[in-house]
N, C-alpha and C. Protein backbone atom coordinates (compact mmCIF):
# COMPACT_ATOMS: atom_id res chain seq x y z
N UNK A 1 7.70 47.30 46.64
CA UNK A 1 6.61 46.58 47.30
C UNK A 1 5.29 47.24 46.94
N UNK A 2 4.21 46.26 46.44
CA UNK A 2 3.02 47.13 46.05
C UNK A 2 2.17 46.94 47.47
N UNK A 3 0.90 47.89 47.52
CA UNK A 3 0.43 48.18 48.44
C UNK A 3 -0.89 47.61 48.53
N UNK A 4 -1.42 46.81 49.85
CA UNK A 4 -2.79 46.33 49.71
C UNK A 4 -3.66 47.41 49.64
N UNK A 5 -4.79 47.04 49.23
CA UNK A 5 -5.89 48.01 49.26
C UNK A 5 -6.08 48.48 50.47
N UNK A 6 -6.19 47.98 51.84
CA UNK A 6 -6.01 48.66 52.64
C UNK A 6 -5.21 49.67 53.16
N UNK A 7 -3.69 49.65 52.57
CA UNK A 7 -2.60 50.29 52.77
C UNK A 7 -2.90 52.06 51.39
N UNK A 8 -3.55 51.14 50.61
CA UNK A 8 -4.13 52.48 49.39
C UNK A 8 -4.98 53.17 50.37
N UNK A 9 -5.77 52.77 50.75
CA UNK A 9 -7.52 53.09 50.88
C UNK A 9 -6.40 54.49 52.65
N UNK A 10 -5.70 54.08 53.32
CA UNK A 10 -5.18 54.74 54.04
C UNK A 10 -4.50 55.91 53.64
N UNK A 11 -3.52 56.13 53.16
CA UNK A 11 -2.68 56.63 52.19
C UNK A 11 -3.44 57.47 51.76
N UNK A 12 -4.43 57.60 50.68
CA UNK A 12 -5.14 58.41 49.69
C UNK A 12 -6.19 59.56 51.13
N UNK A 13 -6.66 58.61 51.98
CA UNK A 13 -7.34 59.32 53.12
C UNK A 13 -6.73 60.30 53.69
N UNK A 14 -4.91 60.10 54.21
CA UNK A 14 -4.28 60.50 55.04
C UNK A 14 -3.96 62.02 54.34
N UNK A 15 -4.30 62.17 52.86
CA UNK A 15 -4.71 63.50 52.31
C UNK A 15 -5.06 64.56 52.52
N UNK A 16 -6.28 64.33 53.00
CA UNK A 16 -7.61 65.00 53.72
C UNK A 16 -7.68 65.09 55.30
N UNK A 17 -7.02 63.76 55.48
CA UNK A 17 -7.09 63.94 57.26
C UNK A 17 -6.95 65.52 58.00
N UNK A 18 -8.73 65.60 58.72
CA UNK A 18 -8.01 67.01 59.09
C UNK A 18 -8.73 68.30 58.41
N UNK A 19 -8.95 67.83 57.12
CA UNK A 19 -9.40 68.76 56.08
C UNK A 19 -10.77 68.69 56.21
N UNK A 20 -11.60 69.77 55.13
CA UNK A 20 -12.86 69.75 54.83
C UNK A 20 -12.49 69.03 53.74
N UNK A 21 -13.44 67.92 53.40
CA UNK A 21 -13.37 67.01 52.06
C UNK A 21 -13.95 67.63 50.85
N UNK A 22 -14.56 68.83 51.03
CA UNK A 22 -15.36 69.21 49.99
C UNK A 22 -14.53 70.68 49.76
N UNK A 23 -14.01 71.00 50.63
CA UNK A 23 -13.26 72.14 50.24
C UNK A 23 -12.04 71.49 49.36
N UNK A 24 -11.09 70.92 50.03
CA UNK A 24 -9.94 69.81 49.32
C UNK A 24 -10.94 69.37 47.45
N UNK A 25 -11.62 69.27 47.66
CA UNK A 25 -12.19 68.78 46.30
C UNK A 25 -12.35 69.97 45.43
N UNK A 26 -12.94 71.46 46.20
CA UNK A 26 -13.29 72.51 45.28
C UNK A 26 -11.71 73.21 45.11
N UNK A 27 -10.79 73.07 45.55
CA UNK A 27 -9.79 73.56 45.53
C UNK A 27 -8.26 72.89 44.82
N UNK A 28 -8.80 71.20 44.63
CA UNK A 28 -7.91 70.52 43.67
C UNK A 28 -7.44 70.78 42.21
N UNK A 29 -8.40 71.69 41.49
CA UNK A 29 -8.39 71.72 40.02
C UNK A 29 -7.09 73.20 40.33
N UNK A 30 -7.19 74.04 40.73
CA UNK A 30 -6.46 75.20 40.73
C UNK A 30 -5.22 74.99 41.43
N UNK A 31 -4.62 73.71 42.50
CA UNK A 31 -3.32 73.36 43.52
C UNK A 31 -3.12 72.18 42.22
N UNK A 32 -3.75 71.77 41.11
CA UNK A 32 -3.06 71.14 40.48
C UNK A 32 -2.75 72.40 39.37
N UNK A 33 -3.02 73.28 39.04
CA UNK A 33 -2.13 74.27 37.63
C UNK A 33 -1.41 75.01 38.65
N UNK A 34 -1.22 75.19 39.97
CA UNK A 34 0.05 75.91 40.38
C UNK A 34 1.10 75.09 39.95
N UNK A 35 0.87 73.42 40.64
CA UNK A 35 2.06 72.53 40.69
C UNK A 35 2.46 72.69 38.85
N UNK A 36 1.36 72.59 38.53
CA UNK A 36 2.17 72.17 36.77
C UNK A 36 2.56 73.30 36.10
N UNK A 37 2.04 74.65 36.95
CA UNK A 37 2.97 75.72 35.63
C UNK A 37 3.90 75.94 35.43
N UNK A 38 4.81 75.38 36.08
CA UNK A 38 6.22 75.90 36.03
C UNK A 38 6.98 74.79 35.21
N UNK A 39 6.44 73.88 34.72
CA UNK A 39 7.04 72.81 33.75
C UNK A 39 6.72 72.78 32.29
N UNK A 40 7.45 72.39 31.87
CA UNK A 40 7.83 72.69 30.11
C UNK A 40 6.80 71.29 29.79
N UNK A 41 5.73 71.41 28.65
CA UNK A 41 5.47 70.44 27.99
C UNK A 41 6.26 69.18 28.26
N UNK A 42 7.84 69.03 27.65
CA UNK A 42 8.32 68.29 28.11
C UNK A 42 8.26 67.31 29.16
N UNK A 43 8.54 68.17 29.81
CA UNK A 43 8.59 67.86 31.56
C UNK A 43 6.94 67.09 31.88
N UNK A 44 6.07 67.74 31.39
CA UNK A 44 5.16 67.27 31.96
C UNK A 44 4.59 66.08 31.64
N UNK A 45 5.45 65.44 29.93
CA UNK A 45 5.50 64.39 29.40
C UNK A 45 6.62 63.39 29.69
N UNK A 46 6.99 63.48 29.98
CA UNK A 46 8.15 62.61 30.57
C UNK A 46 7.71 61.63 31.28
N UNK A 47 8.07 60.24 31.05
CA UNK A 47 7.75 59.46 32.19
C UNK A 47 8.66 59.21 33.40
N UNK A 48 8.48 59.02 34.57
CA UNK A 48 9.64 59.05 35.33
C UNK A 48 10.40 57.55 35.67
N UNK A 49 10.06 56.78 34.77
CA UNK A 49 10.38 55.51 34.54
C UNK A 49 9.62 54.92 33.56
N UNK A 50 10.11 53.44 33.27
CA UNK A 50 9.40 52.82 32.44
C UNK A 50 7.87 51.99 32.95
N UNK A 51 6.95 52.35 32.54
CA UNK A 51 5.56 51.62 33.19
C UNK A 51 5.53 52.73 34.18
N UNK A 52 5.57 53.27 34.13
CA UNK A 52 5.19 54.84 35.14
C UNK A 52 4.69 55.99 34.35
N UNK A 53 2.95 56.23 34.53
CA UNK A 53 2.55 57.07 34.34
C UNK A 53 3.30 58.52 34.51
N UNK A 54 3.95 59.99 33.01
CA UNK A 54 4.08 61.18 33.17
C UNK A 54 2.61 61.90 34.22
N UNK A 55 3.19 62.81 34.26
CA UNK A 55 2.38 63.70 34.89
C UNK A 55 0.99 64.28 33.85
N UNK A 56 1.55 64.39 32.97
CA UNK A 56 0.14 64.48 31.39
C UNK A 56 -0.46 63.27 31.66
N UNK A 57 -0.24 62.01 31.78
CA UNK A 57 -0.88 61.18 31.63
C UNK A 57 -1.59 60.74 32.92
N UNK A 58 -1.30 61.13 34.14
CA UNK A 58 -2.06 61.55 35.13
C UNK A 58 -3.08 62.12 35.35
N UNK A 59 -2.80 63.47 34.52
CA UNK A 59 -4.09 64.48 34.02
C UNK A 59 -4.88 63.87 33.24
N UNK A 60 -4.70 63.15 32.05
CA UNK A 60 -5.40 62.59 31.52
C UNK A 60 -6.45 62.15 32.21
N UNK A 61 -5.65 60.94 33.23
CA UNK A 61 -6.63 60.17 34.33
C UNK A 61 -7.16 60.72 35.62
N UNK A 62 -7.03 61.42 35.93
CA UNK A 62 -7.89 62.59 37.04
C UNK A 62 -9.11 62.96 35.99
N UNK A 63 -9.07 63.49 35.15
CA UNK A 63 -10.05 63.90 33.68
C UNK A 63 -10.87 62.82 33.77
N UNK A 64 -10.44 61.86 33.20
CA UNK A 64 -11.55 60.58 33.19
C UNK A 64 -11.88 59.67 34.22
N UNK A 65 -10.97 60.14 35.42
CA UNK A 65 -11.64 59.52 37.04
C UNK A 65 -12.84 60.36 37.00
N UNK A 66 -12.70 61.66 36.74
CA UNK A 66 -13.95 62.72 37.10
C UNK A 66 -15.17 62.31 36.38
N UNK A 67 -14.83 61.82 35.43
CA UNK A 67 -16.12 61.86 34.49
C UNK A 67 -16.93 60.82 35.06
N UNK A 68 -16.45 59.68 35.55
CA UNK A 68 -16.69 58.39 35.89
C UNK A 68 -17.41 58.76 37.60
N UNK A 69 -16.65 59.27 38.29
CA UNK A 69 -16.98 59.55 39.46
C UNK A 69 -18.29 60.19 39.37
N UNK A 70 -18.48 61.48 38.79
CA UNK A 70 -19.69 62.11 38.46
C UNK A 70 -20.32 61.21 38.05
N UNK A 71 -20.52 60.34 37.34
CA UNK A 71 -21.51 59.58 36.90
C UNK A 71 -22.20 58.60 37.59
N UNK A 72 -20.83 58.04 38.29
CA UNK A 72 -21.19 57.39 39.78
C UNK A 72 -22.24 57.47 40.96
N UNK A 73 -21.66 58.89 40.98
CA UNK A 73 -22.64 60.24 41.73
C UNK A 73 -24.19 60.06 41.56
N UNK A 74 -24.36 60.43 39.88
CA UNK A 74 -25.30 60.55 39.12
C UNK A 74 -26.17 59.17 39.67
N UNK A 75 -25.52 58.19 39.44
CA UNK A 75 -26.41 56.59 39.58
C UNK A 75 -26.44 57.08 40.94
N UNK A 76 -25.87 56.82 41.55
CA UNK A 76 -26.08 56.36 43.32
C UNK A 76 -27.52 57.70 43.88
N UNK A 77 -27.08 58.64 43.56
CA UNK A 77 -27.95 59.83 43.71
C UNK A 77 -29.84 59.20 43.48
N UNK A 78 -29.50 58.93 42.10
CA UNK A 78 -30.60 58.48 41.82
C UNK A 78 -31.40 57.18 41.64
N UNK A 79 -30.84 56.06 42.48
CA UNK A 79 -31.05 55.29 42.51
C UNK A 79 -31.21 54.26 43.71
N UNK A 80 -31.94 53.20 44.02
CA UNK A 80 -31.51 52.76 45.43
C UNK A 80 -31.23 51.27 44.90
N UNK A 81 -29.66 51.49 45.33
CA UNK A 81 -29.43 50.09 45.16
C UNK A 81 -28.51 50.05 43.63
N UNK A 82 -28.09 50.85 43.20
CA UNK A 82 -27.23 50.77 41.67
C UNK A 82 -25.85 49.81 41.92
N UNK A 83 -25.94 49.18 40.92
CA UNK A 83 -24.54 48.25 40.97
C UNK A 83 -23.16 49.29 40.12
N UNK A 84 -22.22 49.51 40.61
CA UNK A 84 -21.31 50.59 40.23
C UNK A 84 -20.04 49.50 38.71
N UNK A 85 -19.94 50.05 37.57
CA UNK A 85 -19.45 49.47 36.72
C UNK A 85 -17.63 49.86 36.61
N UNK A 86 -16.61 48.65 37.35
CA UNK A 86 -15.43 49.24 37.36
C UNK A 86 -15.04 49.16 36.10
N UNK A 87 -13.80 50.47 35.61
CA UNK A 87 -13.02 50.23 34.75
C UNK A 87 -11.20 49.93 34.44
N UNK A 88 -10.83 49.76 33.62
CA UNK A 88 -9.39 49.27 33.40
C UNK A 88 -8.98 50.18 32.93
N UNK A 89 -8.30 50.93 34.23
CA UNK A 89 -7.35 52.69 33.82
C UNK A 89 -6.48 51.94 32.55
N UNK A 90 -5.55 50.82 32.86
CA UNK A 90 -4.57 50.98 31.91
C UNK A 90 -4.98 50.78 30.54
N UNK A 91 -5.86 50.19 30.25
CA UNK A 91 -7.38 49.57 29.20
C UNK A 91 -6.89 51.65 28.78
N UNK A 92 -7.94 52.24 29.48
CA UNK A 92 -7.93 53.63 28.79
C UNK A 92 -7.15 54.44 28.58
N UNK A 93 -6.09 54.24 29.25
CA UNK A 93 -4.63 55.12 28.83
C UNK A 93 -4.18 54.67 27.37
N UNK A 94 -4.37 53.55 27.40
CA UNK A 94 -3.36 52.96 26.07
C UNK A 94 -4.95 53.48 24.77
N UNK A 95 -6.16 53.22 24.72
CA UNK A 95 -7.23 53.32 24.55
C UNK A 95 -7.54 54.97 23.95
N UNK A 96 -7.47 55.77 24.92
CA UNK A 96 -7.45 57.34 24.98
C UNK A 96 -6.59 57.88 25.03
N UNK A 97 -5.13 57.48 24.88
CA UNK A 97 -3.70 57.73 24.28
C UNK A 97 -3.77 59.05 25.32
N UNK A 98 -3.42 58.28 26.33
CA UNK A 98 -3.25 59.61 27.56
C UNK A 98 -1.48 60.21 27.30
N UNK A 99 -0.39 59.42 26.96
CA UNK A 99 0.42 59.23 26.41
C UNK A 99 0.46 60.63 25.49
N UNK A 100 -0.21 60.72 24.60
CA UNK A 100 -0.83 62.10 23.60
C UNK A 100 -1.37 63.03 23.93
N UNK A 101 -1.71 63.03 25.05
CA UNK A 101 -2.71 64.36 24.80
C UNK A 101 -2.39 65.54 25.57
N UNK A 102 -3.11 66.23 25.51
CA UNK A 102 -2.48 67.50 25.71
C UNK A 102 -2.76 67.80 27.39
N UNK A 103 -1.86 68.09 28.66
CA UNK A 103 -1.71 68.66 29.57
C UNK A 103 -3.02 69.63 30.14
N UNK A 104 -2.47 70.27 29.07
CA UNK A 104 -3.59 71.72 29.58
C UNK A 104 -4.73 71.68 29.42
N UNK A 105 -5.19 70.58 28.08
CA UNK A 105 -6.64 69.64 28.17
C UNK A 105 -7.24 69.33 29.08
N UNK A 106 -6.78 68.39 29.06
CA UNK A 106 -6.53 67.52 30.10
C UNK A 106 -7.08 68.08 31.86
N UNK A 107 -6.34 69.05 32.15
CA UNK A 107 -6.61 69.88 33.19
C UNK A 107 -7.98 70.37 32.98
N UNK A 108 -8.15 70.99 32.38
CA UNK A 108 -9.36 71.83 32.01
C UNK A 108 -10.60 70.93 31.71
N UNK A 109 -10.39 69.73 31.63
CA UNK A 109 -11.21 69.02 31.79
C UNK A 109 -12.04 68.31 32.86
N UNK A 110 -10.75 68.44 33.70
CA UNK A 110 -10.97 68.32 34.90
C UNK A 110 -11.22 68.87 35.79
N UNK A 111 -11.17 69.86 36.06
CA UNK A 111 -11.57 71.47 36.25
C UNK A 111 -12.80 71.83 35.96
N UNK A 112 -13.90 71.53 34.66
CA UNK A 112 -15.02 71.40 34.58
C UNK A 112 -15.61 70.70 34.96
N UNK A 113 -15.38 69.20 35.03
CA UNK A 113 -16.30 68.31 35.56
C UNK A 113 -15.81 68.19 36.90
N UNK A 114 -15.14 68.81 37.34
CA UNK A 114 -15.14 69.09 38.76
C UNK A 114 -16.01 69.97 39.83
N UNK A 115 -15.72 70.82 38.94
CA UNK A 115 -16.61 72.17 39.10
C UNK A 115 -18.43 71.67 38.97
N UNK A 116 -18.52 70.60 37.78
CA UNK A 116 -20.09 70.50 37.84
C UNK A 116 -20.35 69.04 38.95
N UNK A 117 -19.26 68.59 39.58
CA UNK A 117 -19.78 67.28 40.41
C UNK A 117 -19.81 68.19 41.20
């Protein structure tokens, strides 16, 4: 059963519930390389089904949520009234061959532009 946006928009919140949101944010890049060190390349490429994003290809997309988000940031920050431009994750997975790329990239990518939002 897929989930309405309302049932997402809950879910993703119920995260944080509780938490500092900005601590949870400065502390995501480093609770994601605990979870992944202990897995083999492999492993971290693997999909866990068919049409199911691996865990690399996750990273991938946390990486390029960040970039997008920051930029987001960037407009709204400086602007009153910016219209926000959505994109088509699966468009960029297949696009930016998240599929390919490297894990530890990947991370570290995210990890920087984390660090600078």
């Amino acid at each position: 059963m897929q989930e309405t946006p309302q049932q997402y928009i809950k879910r993703i919140l119920g995260f944080v519930e509780g938490k500092d949101p900005l601590r949870v944010q400065r502390e995501t890049p480093k609770k994601l390389q605990t979870l992944i060190k202990p897995l083999s390349k492999k492993q971290l490429m693997q999909r866990p089904e068919p049409g199911k994003w691996s865990v690399g290809e996750v990273l991938a997309h946390l990486a390029d949520a960040e970039l997008v988000g920051g930029w987001r940031m960037r407009l709204i920050l400086g602007s009153n009234g910016v219209s926000l431009q959505p994109f088509d994750q699966d468009v960029w997975a297949d696009t930016f061959a998240y599929a390919r790329r490297d894990p530890a990239a990947s991370l570290e990518t995210f990890r920087v532009l984390r660090e600078s939002n």
